[in-house]
Protein backbone atom coordinates (compact mmCIF):
# COMPACT_ATOMS: atom_id res chain seq x y z
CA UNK A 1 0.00 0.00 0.00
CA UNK A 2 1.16 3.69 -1.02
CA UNK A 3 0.06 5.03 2.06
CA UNK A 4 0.68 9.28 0.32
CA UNK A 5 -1.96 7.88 -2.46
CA UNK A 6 -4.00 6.85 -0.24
CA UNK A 7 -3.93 9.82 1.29
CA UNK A 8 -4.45 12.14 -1.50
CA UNK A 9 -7.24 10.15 -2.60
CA UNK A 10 -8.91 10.71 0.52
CA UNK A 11 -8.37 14.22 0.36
CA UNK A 12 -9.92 14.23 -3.12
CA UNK A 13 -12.54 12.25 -2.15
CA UNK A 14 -12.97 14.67 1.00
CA UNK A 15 -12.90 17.58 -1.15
CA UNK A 16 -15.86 16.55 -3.39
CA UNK A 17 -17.94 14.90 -0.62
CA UNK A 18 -20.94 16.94 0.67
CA UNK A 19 -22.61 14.82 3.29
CA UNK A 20 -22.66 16.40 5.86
CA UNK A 21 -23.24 13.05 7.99
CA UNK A 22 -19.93 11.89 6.82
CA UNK A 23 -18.31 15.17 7.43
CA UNK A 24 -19.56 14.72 11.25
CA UNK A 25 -18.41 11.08 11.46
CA UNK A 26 -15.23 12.17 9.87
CA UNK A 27 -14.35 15.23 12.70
CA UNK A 28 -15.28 12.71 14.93
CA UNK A 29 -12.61 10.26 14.14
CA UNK A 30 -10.01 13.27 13.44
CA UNK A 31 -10.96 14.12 17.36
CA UNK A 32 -10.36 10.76 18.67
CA UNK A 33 -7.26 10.37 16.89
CA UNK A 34 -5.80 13.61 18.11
CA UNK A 35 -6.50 12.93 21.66
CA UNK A 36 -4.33 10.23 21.17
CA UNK A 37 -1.02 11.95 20.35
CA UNK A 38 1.51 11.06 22.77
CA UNK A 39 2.73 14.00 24.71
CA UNK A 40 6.43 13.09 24.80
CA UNK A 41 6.26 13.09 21.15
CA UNK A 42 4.74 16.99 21.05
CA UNK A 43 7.71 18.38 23.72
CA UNK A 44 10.86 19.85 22.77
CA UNK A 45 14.48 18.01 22.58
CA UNK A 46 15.38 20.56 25.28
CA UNK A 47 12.47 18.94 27.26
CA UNK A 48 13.57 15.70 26.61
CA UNK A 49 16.65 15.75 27.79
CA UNK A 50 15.67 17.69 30.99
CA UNK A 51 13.20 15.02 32.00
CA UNK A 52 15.82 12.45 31.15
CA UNK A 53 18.24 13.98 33.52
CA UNK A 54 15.73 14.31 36.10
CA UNK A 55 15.12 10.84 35.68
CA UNK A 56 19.02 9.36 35.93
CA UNK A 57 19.34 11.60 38.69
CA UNK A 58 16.60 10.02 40.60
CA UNK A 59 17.65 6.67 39.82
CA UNK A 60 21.16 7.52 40.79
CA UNK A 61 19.88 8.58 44.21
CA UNK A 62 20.82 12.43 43.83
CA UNK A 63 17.21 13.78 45.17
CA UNK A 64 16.46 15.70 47.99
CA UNK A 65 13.58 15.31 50.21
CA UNK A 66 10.70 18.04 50.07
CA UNK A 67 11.08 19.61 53.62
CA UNK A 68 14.94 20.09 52.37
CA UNK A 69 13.53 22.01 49.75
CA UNK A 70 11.21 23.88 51.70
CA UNK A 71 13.85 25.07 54.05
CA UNK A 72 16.56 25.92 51.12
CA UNK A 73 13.88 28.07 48.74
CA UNK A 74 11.54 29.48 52.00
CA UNK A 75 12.86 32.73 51.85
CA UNK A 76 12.28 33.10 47.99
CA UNK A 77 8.08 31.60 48.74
């Protein structure tokens, strides 16, 4: 399967359809789809990688506990 033909034919086919039952049922798949997108896929590299470091650091045991945070960034709350 060409999957960009298959595309463009739906487009075409889109494009000349006026049904506006299939126009609904369409929207409604293009909605389910979207809510579908993975978020991690939508971030930047930037926020990649920052997530990823958060994430070694954890696993590497360099955390520090919330009421050590608390104390450290009080004065800035």
């Amino acid at each position: 399967m060409n999957i960009q033909a298959e595309k463009l034919g739906l487009i075409e086919w889109i494009a000349r359809l006026n049904d506006s039952s299939v126009i609904e049922k369409i929207k409604r798949i293009h909605d389910d789809y979207s809510k579908t997108v993975d978020w991690w896929d939508e971030i930047s590299t930037g926020e990649k990688e920052s997530i990823e470091k958060g994430l070694k650091d954890i696993s590497e045991g360099k955390v520090h506990s919330h009421e050590t945070a608390k104390k450290t960034y009080e004065k800035y709350l």
